[in-house]
N, C-alpha and C. Protein backbone atom coordinates (compact mmCIF):
# COMPACT_ATOMS: atom_id res chain seq x y z
N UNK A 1 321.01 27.20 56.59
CA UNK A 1 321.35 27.29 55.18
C UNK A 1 321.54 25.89 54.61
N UNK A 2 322.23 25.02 55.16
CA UNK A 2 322.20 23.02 54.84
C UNK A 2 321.06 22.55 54.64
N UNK A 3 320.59 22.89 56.21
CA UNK A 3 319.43 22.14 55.68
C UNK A 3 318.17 22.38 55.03
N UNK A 4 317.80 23.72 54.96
CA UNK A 4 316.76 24.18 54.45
C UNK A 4 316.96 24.80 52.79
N UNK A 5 318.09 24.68 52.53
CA UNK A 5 318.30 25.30 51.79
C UNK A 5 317.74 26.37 50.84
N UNK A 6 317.59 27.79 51.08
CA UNK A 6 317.10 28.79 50.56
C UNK A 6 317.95 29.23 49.36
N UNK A 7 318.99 29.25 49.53
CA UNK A 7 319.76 29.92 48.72
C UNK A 7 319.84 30.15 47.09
N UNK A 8 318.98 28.49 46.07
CA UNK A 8 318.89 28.60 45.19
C UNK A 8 318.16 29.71 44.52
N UNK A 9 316.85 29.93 45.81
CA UNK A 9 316.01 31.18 45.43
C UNK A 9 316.77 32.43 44.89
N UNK A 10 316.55 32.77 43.11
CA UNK A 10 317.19 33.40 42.99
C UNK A 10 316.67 35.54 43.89
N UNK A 11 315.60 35.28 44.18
CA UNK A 11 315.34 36.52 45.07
C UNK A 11 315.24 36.37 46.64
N UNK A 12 315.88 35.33 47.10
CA UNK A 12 316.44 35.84 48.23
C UNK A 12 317.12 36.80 48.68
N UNK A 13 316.88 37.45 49.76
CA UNK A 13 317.17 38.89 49.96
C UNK A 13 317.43 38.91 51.48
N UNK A 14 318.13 40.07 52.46
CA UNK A 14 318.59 39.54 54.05
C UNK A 14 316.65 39.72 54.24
N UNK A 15 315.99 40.46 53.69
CA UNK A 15 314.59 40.40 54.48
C UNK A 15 314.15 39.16 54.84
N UNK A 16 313.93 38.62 53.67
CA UNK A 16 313.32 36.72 53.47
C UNK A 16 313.81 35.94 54.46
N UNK A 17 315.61 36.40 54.42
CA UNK A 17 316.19 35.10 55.20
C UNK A 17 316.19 34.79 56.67
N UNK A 18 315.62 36.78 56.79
CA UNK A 18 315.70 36.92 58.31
C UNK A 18 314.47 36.30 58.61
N UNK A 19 313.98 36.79 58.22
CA UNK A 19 312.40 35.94 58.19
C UNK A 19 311.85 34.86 58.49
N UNK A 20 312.93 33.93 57.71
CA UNK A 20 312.51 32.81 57.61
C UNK A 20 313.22 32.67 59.34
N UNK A 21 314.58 32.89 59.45
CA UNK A 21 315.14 32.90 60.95
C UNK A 21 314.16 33.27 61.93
N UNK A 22 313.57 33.80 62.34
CA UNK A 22 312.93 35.08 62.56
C UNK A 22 313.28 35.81 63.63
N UNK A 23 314.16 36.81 62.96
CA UNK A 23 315.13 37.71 63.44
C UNK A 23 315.03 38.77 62.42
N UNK A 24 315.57 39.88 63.41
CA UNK A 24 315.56 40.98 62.40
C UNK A 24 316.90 41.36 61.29
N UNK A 25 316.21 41.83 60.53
CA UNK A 25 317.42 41.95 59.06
C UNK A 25 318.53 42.62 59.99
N UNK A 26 318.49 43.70 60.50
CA UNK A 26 319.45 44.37 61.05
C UNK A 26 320.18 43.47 62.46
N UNK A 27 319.62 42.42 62.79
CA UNK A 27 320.42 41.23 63.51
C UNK A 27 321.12 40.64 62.28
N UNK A 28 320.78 40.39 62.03
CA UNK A 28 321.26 39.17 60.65
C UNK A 28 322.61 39.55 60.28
N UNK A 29 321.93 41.19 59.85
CA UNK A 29 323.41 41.67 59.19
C UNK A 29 324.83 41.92 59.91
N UNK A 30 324.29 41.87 61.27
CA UNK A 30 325.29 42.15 62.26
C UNK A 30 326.18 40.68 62.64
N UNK A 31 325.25 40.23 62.47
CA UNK A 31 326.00 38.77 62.94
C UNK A 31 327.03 38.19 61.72
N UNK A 32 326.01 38.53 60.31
CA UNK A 32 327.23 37.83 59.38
C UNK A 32 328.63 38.72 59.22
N UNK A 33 328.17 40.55 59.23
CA UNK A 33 329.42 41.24 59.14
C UNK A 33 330.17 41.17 60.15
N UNK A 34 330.06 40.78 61.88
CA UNK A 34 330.33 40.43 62.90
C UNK A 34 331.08 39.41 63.04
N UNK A 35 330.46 38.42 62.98
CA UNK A 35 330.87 37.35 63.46
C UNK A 35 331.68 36.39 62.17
N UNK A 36 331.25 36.53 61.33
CA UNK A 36 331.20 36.07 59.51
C UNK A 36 332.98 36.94 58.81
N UNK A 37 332.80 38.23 59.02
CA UNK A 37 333.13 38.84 58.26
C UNK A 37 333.14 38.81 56.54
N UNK A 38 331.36 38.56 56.48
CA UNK A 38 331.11 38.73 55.45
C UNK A 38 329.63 39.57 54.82
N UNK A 39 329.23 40.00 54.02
CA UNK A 39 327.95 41.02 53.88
C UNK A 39 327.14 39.80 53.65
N UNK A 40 325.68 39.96 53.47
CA UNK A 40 324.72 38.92 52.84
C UNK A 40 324.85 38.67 51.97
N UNK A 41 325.44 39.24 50.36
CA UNK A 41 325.32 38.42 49.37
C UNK A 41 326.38 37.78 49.06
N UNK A 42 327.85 37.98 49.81
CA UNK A 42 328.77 37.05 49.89
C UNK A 42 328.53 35.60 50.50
N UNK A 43 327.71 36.01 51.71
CA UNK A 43 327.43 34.83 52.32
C UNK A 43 326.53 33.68 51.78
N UNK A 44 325.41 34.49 51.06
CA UNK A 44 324.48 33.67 50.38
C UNK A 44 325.10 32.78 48.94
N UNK A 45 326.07 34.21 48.44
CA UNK A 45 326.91 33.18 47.11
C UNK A 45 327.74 31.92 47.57
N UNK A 46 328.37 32.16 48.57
CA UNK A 46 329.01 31.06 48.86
C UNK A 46 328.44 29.99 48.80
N UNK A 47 326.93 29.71 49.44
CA UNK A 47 326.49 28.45 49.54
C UNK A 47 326.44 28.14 48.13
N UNK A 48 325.84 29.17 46.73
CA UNK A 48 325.57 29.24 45.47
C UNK A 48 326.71 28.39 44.85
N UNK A 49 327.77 28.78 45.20
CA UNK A 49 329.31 28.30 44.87
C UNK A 49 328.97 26.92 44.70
N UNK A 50 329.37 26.48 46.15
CA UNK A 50 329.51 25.27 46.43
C UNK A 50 328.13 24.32 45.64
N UNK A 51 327.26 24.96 45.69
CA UNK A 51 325.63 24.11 45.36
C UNK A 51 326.17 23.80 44.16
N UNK A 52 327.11 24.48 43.14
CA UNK A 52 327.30 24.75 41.58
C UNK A 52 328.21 23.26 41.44
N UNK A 53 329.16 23.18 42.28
CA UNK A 53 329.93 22.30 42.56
C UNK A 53 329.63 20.94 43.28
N UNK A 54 328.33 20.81 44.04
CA UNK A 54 328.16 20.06 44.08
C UNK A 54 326.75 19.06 42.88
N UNK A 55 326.31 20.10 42.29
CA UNK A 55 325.71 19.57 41.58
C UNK A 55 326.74 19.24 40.26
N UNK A 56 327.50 19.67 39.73
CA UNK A 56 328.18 19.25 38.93
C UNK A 56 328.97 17.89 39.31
N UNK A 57 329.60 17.87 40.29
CA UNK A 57 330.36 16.78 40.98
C UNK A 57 329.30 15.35 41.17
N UNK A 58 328.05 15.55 41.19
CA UNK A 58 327.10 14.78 41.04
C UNK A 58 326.65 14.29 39.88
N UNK A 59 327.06 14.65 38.70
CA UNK A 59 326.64 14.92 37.57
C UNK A 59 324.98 14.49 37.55
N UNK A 60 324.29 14.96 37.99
CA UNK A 60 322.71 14.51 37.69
C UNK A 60 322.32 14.56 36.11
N UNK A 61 322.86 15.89 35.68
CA UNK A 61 322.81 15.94 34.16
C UNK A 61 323.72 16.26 33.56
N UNK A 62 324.24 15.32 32.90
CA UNK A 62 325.71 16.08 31.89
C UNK A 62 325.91 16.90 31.52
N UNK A 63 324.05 16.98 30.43
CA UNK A 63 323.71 18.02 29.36
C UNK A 63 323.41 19.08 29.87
N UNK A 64 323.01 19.47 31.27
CA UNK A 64 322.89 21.12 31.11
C UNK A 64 324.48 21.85 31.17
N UNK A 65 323.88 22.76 30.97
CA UNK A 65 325.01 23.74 30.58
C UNK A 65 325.36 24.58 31.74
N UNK A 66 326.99 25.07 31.81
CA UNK A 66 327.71 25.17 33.16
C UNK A 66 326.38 26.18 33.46
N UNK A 67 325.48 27.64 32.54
CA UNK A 67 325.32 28.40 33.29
C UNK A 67 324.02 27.94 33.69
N UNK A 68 323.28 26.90 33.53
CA UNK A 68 321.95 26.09 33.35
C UNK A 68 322.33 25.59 34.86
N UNK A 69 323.83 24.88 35.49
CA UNK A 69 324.00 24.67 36.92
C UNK A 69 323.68 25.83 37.82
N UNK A 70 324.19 26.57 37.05
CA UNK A 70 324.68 28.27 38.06
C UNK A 70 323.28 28.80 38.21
N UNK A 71 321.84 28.54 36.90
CA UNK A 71 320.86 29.60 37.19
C UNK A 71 320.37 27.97 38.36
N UNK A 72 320.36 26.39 38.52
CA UNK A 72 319.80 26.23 39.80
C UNK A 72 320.09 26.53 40.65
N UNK A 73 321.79 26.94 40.74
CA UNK A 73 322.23 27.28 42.32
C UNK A 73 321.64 28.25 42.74
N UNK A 74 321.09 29.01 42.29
CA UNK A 74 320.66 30.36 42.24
C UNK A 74 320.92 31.52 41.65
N UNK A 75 321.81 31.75 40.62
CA UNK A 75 322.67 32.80 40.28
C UNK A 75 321.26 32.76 39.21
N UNK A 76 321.29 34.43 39.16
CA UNK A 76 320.50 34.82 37.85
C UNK A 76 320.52 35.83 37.01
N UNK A 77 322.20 35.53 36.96
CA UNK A 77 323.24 36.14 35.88
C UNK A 77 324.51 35.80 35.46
N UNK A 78 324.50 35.71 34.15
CA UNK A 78 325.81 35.02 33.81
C UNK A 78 327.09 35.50 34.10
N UNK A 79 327.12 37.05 34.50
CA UNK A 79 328.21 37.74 34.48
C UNK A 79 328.50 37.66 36.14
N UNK A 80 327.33 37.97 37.06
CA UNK A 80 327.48 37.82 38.19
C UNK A 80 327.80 36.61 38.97
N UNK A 81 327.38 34.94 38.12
CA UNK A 81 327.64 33.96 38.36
C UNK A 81 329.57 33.77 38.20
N UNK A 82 330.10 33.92 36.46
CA UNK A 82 331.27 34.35 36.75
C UNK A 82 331.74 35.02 37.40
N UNK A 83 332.08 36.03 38.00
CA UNK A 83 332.60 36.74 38.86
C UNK A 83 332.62 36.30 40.34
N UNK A 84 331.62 36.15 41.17
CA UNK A 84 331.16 35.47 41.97
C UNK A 84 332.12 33.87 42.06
N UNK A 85 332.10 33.19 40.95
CA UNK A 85 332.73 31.85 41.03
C UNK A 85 334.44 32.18 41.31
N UNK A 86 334.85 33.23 40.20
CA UNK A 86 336.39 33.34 40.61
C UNK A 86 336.93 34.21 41.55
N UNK A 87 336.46 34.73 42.00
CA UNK A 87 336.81 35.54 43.28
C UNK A 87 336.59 34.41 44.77
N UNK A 88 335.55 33.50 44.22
CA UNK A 88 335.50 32.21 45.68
C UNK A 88 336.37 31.31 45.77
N UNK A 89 336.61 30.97 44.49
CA UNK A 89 337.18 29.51 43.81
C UNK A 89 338.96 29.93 43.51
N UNK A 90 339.12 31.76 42.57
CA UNK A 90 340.67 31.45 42.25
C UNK A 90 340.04 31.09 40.44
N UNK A 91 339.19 30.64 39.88
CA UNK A 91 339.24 29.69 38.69
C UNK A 91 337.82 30.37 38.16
N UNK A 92 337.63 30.24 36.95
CA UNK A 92 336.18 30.39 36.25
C UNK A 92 335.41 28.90 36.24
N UNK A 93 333.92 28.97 36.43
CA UNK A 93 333.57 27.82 36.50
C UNK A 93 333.59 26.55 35.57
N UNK A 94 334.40 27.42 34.02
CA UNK A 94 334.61 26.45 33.34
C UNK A 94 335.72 25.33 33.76
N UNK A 95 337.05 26.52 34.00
CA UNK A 95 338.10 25.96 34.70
C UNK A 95 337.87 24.77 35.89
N UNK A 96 336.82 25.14 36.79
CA UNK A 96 336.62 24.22 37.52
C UNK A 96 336.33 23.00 36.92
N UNK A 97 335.22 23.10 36.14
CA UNK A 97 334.57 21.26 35.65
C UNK A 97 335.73 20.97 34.84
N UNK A 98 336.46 22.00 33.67
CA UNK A 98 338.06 20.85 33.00
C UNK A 98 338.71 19.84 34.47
N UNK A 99 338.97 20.88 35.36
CA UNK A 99 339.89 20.59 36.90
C UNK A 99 339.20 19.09 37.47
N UNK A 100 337.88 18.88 37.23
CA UNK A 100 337.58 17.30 37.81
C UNK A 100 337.12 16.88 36.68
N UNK A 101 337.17 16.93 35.41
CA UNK A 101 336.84 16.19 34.11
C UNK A 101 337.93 15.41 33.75
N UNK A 102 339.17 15.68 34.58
CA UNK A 102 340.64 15.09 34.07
C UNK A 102 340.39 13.68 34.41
């Protein structure tokens, strides 16, 4: 997931990822609910999270807009991007960029 990074793909799916692993979806899923204790699209948002945060923390572009970060991380919904951010984070992603804009 670092280094190859798939995750921005906003249709990544456990098929693709297993795929790309090449392992079967029904390994995949076992290992992240297993070993992870987490489903695939928790696991995949997370990296989404952080990607959101690190591209902001980078500022490459000032001017796009928080959800203009969120559709590169991969999110390809505004409502699901919120939600997703405060249930990881505790904060909405606006909250976050005020939190290092100080």
């Amino acid at each position: 997931m670092e280094n190859q990074k798939p995750y921005p793909d906003p249709d990544l799916n456990i098929a693709n990822l297993s795929s790309k692993l090449n392992v079967g979806p029904d390994y995949l899923s076992s290992i992240l609910n297993g070993r992870l204790n987490k489903n695939f699209y928790d696991f995949v948002n997370h990296y989404r999270v952080e990607e959101f945060k690190n591209l902001r923390r980078n500022g490459i572009d000032k001017n796009i807009t928080i959800m203009g970060l969120g559709w590169e991380a991969g999110f390809n919904s505004k409502a699901t991007f919120n939600r997703v951010f405060k249930k990881n984070r505790g904060i909405t992603p606006g909250q976050f960029i005020e939190s290092i804009s100080r």
